[in-house]
Protein backbone atom coordinates (compact mmCIF):
# COMPACT_ATOMS: atom_id res chain seq x y z
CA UNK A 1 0.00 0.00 0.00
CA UNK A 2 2.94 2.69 0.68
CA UNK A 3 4.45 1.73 -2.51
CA UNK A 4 0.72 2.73 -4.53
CA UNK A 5 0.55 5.81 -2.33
CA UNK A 6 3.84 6.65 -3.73
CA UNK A 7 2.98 6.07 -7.26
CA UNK A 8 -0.55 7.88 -6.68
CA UNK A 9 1.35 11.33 -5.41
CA UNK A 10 4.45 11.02 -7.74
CA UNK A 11 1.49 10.79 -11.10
CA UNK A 12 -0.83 13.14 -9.15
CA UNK A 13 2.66 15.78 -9.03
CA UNK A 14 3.31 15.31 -12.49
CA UNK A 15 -0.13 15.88 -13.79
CA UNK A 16 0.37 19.54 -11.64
CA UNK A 17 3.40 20.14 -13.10
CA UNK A 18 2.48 19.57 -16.91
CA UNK A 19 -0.75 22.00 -16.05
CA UNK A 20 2.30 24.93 -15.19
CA UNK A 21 4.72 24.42 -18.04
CA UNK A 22 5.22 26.97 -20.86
CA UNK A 23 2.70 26.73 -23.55
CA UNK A 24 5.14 26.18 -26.04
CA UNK A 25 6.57 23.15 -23.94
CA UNK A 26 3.31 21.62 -24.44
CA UNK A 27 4.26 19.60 -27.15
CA UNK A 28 7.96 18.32 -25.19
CA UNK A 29 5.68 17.37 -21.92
CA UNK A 30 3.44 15.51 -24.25
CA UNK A 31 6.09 13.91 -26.00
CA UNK A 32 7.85 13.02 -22.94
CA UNK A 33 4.98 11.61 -21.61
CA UNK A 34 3.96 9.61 -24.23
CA UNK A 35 7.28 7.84 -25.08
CA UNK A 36 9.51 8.97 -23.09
CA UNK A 37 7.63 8.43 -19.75
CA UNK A 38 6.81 5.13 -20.67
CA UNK A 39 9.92 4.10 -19.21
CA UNK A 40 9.79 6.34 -15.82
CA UNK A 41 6.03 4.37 -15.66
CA UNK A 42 7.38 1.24 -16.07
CA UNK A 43 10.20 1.54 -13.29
CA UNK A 44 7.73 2.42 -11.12
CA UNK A 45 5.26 -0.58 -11.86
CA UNK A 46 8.07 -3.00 -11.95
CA UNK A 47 9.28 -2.12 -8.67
CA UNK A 48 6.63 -2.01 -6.89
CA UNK A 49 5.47 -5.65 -8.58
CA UNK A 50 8.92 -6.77 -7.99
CA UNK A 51 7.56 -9.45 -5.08
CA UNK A 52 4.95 -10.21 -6.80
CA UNK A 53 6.23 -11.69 -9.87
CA UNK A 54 5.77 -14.90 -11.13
CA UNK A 55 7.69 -17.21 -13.70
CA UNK A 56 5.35 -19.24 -15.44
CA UNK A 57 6.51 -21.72 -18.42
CA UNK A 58 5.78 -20.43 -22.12
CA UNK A 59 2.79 -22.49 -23.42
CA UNK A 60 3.96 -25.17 -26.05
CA UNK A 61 3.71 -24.23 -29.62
CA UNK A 62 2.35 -27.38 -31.48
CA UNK A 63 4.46 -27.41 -34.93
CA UNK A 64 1.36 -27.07 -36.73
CA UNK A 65 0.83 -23.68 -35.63
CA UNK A 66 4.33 -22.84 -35.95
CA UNK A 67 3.90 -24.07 -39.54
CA UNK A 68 1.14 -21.63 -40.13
CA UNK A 69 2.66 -18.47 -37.82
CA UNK A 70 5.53 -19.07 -40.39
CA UNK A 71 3.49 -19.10 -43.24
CA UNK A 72 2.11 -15.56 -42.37
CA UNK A 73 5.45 -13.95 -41.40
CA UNK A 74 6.00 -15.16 -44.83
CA UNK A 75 3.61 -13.07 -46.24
CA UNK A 76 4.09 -10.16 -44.26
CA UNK A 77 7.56 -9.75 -45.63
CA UNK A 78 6.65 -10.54 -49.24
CA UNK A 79 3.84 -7.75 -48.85
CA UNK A 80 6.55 -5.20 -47.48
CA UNK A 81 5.85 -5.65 -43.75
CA UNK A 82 9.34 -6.48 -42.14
CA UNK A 83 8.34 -9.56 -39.59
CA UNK A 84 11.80 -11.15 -39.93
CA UNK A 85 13.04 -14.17 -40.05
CA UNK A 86 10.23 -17.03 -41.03
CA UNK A 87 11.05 -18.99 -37.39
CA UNK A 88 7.28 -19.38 -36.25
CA UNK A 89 7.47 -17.18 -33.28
CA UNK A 90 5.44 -14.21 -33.39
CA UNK A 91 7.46 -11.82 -31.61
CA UNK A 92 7.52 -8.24 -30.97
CA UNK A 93 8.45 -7.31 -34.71
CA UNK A 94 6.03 -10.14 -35.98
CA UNK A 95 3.48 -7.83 -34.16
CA UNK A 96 4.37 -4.82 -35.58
CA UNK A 97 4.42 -6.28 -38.97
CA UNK A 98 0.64 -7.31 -38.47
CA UNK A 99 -0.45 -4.39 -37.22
CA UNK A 100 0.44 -2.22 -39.86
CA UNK A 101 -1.14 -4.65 -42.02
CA UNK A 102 -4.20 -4.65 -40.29
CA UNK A 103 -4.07 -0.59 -40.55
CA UNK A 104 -3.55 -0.87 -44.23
CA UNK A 105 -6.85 -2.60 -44.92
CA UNK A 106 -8.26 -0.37 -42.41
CA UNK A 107 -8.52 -2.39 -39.08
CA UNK A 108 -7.84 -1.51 -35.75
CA UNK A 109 -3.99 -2.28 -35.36
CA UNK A 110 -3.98 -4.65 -32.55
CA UNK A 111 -1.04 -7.16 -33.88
CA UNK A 112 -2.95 -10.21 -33.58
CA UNK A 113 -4.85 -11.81 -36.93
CA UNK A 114 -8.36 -12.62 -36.93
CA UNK A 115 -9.29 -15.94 -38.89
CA UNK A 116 -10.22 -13.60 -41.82
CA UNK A 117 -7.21 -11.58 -41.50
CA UNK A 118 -4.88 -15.01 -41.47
CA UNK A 119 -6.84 -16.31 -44.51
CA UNK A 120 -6.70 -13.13 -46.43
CA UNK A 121 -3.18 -12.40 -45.94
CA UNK A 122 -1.66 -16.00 -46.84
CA UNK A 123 -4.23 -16.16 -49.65
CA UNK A 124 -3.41 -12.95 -51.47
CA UNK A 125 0.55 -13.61 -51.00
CA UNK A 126 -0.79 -17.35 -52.63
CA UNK A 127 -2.19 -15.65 -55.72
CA UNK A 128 1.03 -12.63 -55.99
CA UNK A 129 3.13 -15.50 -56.28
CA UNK A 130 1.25 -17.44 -58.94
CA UNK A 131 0.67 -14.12 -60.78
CA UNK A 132 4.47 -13.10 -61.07
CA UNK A 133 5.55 -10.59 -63.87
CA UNK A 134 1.36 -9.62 -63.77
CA UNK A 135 1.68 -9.24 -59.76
CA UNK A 136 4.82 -6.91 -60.49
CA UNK A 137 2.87 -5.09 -63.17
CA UNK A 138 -0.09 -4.58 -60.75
CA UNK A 139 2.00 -3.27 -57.85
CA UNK A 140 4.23 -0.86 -60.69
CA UNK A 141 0.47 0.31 -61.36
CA UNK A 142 -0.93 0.55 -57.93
CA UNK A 143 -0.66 3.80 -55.72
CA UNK A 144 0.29 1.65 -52.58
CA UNK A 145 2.59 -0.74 -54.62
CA UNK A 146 2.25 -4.49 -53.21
CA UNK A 147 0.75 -3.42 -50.21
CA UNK A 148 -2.15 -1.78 -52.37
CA UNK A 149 -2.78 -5.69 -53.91
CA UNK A 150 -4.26 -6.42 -50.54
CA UNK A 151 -6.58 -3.91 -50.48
CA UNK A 152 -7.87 -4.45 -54.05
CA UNK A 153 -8.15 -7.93 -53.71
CA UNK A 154 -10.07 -8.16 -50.86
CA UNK A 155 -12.31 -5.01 -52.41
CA UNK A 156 -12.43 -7.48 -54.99
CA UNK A 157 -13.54 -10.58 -53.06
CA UNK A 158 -16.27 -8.27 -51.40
CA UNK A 159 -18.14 -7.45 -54.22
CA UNK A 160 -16.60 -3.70 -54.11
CA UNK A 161 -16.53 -1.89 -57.59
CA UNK A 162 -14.23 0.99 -57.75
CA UNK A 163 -16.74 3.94 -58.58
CA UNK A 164 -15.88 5.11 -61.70
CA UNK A 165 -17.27 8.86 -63.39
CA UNK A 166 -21.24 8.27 -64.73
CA UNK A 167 -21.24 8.82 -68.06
CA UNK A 168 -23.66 12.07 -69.34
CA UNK A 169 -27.20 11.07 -69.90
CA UNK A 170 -28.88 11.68 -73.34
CA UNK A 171 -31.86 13.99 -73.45
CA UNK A 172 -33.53 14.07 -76.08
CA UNK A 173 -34.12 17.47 -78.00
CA UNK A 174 -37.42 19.22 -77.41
CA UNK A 175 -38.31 22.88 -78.91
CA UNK A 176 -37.40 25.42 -76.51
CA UNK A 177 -40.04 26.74 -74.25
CA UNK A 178 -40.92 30.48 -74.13
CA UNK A 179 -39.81 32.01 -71.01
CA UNK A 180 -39.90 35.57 -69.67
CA UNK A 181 -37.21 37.57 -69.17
CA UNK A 182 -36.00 37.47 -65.69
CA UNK A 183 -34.02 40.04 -64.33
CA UNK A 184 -30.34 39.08 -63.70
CA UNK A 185 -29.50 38.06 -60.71
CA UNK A 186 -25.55 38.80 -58.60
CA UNK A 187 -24.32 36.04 -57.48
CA UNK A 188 -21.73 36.52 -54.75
CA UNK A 189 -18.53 34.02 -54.37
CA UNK A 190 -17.98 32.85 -51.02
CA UNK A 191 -14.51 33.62 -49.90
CA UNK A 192 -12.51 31.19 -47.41
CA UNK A 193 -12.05 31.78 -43.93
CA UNK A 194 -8.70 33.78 -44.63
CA UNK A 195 -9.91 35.95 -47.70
CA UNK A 196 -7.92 34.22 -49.99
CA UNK A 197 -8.30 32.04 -52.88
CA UNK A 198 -8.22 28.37 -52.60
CA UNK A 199 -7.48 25.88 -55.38
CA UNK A 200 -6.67 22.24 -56.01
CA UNK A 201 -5.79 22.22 -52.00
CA UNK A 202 -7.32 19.24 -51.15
CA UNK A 203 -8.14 18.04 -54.13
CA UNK A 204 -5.55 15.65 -55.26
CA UNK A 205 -4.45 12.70 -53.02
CA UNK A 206 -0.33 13.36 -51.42
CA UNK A 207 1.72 10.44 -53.60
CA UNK A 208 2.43 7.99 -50.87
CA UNK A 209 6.22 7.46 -50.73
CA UNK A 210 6.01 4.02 -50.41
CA UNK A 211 4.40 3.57 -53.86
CA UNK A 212 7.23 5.89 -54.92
CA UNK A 213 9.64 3.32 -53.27
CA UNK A 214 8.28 -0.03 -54.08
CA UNK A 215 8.77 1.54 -58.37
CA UNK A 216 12.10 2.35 -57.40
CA UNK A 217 13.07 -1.03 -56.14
CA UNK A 218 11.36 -2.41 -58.89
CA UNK A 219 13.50 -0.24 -61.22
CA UNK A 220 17.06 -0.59 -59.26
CA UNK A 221 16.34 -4.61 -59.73
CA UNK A 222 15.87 -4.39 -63.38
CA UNK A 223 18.68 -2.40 -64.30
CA UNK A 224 21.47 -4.77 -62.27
CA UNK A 225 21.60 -2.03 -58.88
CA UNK A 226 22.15 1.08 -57.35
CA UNK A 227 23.04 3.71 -59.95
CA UNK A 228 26.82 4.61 -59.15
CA UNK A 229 29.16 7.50 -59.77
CA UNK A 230 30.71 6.09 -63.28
CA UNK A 231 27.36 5.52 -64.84
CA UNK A 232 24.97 7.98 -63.20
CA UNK A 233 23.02 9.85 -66.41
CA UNK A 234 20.00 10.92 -64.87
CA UNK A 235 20.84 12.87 -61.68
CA UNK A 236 16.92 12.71 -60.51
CA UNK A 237 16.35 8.87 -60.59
CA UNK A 238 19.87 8.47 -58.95
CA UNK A 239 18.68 11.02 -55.65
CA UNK A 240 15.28 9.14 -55.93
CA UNK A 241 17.35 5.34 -55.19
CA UNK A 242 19.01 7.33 -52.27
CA UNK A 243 16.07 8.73 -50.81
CA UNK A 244 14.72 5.32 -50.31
CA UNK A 245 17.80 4.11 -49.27
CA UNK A 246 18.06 6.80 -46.51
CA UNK A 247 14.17 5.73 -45.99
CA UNK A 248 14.74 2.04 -45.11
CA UNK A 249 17.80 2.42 -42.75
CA UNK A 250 15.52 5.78 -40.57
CA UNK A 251 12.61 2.75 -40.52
CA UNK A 252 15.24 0.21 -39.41
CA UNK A 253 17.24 3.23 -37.02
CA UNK A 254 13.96 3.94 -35.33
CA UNK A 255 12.35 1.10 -34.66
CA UNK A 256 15.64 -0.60 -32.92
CA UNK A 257 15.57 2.45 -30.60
CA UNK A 258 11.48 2.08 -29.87
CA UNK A 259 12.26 -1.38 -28.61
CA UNK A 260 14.27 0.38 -25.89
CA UNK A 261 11.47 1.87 -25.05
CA UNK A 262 9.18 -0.55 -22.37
CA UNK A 263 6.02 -0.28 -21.72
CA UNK A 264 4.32 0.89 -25.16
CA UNK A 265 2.62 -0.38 -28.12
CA UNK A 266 3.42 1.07 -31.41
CA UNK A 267 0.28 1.87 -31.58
CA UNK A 268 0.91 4.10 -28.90
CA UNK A 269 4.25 5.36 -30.53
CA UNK A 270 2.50 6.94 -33.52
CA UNK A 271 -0.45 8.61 -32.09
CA UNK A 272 2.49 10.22 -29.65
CA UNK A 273 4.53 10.92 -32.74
CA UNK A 274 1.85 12.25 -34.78
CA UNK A 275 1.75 15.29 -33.18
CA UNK A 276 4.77 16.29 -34.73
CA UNK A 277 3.48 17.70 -37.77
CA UNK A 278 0.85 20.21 -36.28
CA UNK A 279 3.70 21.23 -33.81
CA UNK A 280 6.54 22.10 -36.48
CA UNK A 281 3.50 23.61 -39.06
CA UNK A 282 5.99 26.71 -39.29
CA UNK A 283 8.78 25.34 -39.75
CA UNK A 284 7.36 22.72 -42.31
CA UNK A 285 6.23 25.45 -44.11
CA UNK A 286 9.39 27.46 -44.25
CA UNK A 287 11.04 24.63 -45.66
CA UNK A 288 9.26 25.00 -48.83
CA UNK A 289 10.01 28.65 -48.79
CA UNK A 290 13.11 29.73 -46.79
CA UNK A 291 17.00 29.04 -47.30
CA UNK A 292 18.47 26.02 -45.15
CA UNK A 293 20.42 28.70 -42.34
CA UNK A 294 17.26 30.57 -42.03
CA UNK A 295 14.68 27.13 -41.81
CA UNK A 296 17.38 25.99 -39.17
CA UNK A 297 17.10 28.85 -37.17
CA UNK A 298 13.30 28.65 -36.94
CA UNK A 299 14.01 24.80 -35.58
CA UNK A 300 16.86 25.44 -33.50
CA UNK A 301 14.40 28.20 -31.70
CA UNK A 302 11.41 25.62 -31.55
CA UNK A 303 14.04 22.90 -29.51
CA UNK A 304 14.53 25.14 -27.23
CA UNK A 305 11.17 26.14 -26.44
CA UNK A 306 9.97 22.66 -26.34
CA UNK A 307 12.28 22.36 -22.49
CA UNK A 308 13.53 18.60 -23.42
CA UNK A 309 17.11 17.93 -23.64
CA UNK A 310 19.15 17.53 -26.75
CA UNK A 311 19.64 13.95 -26.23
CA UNK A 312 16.19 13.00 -25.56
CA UNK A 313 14.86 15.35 -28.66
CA UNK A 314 17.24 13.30 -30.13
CA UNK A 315 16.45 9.87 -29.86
CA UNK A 316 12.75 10.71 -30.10
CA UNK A 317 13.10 12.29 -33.55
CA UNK A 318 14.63 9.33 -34.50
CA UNK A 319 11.69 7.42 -33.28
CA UNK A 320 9.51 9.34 -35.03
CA UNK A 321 11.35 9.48 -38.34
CA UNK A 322 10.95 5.80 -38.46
CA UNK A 323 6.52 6.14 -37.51
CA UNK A 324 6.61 8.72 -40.34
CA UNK A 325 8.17 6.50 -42.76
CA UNK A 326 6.66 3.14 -41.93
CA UNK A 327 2.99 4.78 -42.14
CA UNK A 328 3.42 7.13 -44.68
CA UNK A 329 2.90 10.03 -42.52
CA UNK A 330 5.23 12.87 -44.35
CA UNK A 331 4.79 15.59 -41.88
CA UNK A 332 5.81 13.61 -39.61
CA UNK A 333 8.63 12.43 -41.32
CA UNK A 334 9.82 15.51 -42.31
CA UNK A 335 9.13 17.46 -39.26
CA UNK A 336 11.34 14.80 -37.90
CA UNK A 337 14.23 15.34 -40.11
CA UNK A 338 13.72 19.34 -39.84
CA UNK A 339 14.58 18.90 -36.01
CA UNK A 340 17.67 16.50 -36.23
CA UNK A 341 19.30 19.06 -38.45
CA UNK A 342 18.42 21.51 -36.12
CA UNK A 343 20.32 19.73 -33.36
CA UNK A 344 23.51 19.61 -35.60
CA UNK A 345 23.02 16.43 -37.22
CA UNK A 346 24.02 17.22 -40.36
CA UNK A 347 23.69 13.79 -42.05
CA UNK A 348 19.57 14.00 -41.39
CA UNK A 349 20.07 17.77 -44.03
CA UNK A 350 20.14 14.97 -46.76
CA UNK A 351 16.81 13.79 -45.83
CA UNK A 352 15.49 17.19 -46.25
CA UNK A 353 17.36 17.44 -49.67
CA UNK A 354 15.73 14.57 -50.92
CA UNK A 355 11.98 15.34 -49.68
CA UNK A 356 12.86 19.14 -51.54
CA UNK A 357 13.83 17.47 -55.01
CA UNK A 358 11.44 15.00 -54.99
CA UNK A 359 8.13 17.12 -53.89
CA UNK A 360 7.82 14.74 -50.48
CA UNK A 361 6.37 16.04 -47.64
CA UNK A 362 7.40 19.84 -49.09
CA UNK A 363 6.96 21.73 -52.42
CA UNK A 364 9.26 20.09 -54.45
CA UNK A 365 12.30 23.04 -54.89
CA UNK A 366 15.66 21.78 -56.25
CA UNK A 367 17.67 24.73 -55.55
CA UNK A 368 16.17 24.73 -51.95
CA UNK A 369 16.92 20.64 -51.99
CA UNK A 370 20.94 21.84 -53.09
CA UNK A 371 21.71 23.86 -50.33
CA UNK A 372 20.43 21.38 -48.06
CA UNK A 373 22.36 18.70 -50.10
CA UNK A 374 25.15 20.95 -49.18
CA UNK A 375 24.91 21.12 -45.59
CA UNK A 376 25.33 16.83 -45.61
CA UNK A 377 28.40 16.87 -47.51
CA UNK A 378 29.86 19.40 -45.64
CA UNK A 379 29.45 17.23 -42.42
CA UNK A 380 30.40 13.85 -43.95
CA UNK A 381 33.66 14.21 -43.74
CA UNK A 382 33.54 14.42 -39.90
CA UNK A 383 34.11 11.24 -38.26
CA UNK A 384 31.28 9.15 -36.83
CA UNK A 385 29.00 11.08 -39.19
CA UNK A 386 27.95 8.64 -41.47
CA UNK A 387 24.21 7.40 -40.36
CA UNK A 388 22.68 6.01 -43.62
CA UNK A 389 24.95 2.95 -46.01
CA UNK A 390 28.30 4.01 -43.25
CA UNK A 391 30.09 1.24 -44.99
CA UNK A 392 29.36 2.80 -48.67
CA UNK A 393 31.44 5.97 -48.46
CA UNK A 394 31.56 5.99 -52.41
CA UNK A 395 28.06 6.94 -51.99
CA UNK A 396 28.20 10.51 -50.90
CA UNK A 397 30.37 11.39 -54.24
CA UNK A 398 27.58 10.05 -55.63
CA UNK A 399 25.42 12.54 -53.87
CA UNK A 400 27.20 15.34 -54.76
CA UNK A 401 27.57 14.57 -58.50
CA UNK A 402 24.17 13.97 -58.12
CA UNK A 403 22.89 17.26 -56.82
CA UNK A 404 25.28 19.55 -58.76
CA UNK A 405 23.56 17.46 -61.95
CA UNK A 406 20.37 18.35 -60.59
CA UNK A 407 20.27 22.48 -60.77
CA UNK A 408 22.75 22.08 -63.82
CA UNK A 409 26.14 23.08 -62.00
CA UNK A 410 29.54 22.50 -62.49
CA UNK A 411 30.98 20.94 -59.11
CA UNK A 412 33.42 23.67 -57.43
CA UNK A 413 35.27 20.44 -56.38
CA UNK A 414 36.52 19.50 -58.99
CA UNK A 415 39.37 21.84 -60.37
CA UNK A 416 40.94 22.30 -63.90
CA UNK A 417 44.31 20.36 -63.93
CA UNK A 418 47.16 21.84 -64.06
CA UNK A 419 49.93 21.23 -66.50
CA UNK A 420 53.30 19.95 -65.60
CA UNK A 421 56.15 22.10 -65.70
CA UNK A 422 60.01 20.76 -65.91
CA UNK A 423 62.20 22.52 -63.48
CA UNK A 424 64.70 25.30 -64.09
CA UNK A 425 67.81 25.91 -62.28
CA UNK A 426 70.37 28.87 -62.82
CA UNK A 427 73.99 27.01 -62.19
CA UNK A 428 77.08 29.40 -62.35
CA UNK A 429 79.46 28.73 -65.08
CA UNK A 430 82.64 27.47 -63.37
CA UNK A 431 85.72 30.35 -63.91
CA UNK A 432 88.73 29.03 -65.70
C-alpha cells in the first residue's frame, strides 16, 4: 500500500506540473509523456510488482501452428511488412508487422490476426506468387505498390466496384419553351475563412512514398543495382534510389531504438509521434520557402522552447522518423528530419534534400533541396557522421555529382588540372 501511495502522489505531481509548463513546452511534456515516460512508468510498476512476480513456463507451440505463424510472417515480408526471419514465433516485430497490415486494410492495429485476416493475408501472398511478372505489373500500377494488392483484392472478393465517373445522360431534343425575361440576378462568391483564394488544396491525393519506393526497387532490380558515380546519367532517378535508401535504414534506425522503449505499443508510438506535424506547421512550411540557415534557425528556436534535452529530442526524432516513414505520414517524417538538423546532425540535411527534389512532404524546390544537399556533404567528412549505407562511403560522391547534376552546375570540387612544368635551375658557369 505505501508503494501505490507513492505512485498515486508522484502521477498526481506530475499531472500539476504539466498543467504549469510553458505553452510552447506543451508539445515536449506531451512527448515526454507519451514515449519517453513510458519508461519512468514502467520503473515504477516493476518495482513495486517486484515481489509479486511470477515465472510461469511459455505455453507449447504445437508445430502445426508454428507451420502456419511461419506461413504468415512469410507473407508479411513478401507484402513489405518487415516480420523477420520465417522462425514461427510471433514476436515483438512479428506484431508490428501485423499491425500495420491490419491498418492498411483499415482495421484496428492490434497485432494479432483474426481468422479472416490469417486467410486473407496468406491467400493474397498465394495468388502474388502465382501471378508473377502480372503481380509486379499490378504493384508498378498501384498507388500503394504491393501493399495496395491487398486492399484491391479483398475489395475485390467483397463485391466492391471501384466507382468510376457516370457517363452524361442523353436527353432528347425538345423545342425550346418560351420564357420571360428574368431580371439578372448577382451572385456573390464565397470567400474562405482567410480571404484568400483556394485551389486544387485538397483536391488531389499526397503520392504515398512508399508507392514511390516499391517503383524504385522495382527499377534498381531491373537495371542490375544502385546507380553509381561512373554511370549515373539521370541525376533525378539516382537522388530518388538514395532517398529510399536513406528511408529504409531511418525505418530500421527507429524502430531498434522504440524497442528500448518498455512499456508501449506502437500503436501508442505513432499517435504520440503524430503530433509532430501540427507542432513544427511553421517550420514545415518554411522549408518550402526559406533558405536552409534561415529554416534551421526557426528549428533550432522551436528545440529550445519545447524544455527537453538535446539527447532526448534526439532519440525521439529518430523514433519518429521511423513512424513517419513506416505509415506514410510525411509531416511527420519531415518534421522529424527538420529537427535533427536543427540539433547539428548534419547527415539527417540529406533527408530534407531529398523530400525538396522529390516534392515529399514539401513543395518540391531543387535549388532549396541543393543547399540542403550541401549542408550533408559538408558534415560527412567528420568522423562518426555517417548514419545512412556508413560502410558505402563511395556513396556521398555520388550525392554530390548527383545534386550539382540536378540544378545544372559545375561541381566547385573538382578543379581544372594543371599542367606539368620541368624545373629550371640557374647554375654558375665554373671560372677558368
Amino acid at each position: 500500500m505505501k508503494a501505490k501511495r507513492i505512485a498515486t502522489f508522484c502521477t498526481a505531481a506530475a499531472l500539476i506540473a504539466a498543467q504549469t509548463a510553458p505553452a510552447r513546452a506543451d508539445f515536449g511534456d506531451a512527448l515526454v509523456g507519451g514515449v519517453v515516460g513510458g519508461v519512468i512508468g514502467g520503473a515504477i510498476v516493476n518495482e513495486a510488482n517486484k515481489k509479486k512476480q511470477k515465472t510461469y513456463a511459455a505455453p507449447s507451440v504445437s508445430s502445426a501452428q508454428r507451420a502456419q505463424n511461419a506461413e504468415v510472417q512469410t507473407s508479411l515480408n513478401y507484402f513489405g511488412y518487415p516480420a523477420g526471419t520465417p522462425d514461427g514465433v510471433l514476436g515483438a516485430r512479428s506484431r508490428r508487422a501485423i499491425a500495420d497490415y491490419q491498418m492498411t486494410l483499415g482495421y484496428p492495429g492490434t497485432g494479432y490476426l483474426t481468422d479472416y485476416e490469417r486467410s486473407h493475408l496468406v491467400a493474397s501472398y498465394h495468388r502474388a506468387i502465382a501471378g508473377g511478372a502480372a503481380t509486379a505489373q499490378a504493384a508498378a500500377t498501384n498507388p500503394m505498390g504491393m501493399r495496395g494488392l491487398l486492399v484491391t483484392w479483398r475489395d475485390e472478393a467483397m463485391g466492391i466496384v471501384p466507382a468510376a465517373p457516370a457517363a452524361p445522360a442523353t436527353v432528347p431534343a425538345t423545342a425550346p419553351a418560351t420564357v420571360p425575361a428574368a431580371a439578372p440576378e448577382t451572385t456573390m462568391a464565397t470567400a474562405p475563412a482567410t480571404g484568400l483564394p483556394t485551389f486544387l488544396g485538397t483536391a488531389g491525393a499526397e503520392v504515398s512514398l512508399a508507392s514511390f519506393c516499391n517503383r524504385v526497387g522495382l527499377m534498381t532490380t531491373t537495371n542490375g543495382g544502385y546507380t553509381t558515380v561512373a554511370d549515373m546519367t539521370d541525376p533525378m532517378d539516382a537522388l530518388g534510389e538514395q532517398l529510399c535508401l536513406t528511408r529504409a535504414y531511418a525505418i530500421a534506425q527507429g524502430e531498434e531504438l522504440a524497442a528500448r522503449v518498455p512499456g508501449t505499443t506502437p500503436e501508442q508510438i505513432a499517435q504520440q509521434c503524430a503530433g509532430f506535424g501540427p507542432a513544427m506547421k511553421a517550420e514545415l512550411a518554411s522549408l518550402s520557402l526559406s533558405n536552409a540557415p534561415a529554416v534551421l534557425e526557426e528549428v533550432k528556436r522551436f528545440a529550445v522552447g519545447t524544455g527537453m534535452p538535446p539527447a532526448q529530442l534526439s532519440s525521439t526524432a529518430k523514433i519518429c522518423l521511423s513512424v513517419g516513414y513506416r505509415t506514410d505520414a510525411m509531416d511527420v517524417a519531415t518534421a522529424s528530419a527538420l529537427l535533427l538538423a536543427g540539433l547539428g546532425e548534419t547527415a539527417y540535411a540529406e533527408v530534407l534534400g531529398h523530400h525538396l527534389s522529390q516534392g515529399f512532404g514539401a513543395n518540391q524546390r531543387t535549388d532549396l533541396a541543393f543547399d540542403w544537399y550541401g549542408l550533408a556533404l559538408e558534415g560527412a567528412d567528420r568522423p562518426g557522421a555517417a548514419v545512412f549505407a556508413p560502410g558505402q562511403p563511395e556513396r556521398m560522391q555520388l550525392l554530390r555529382k548527383a545534386a550539382y547534376g540536378m540544378v545544372g552546375r559545375a561541381d566547385d570540387a573538382v578543379t581544372t588540372p594543371v599542367p606539368a612544368a620541368l624545373p629550371s635551375f640557374q647554375v654558375p658557369q665554373a671560372s677558368n
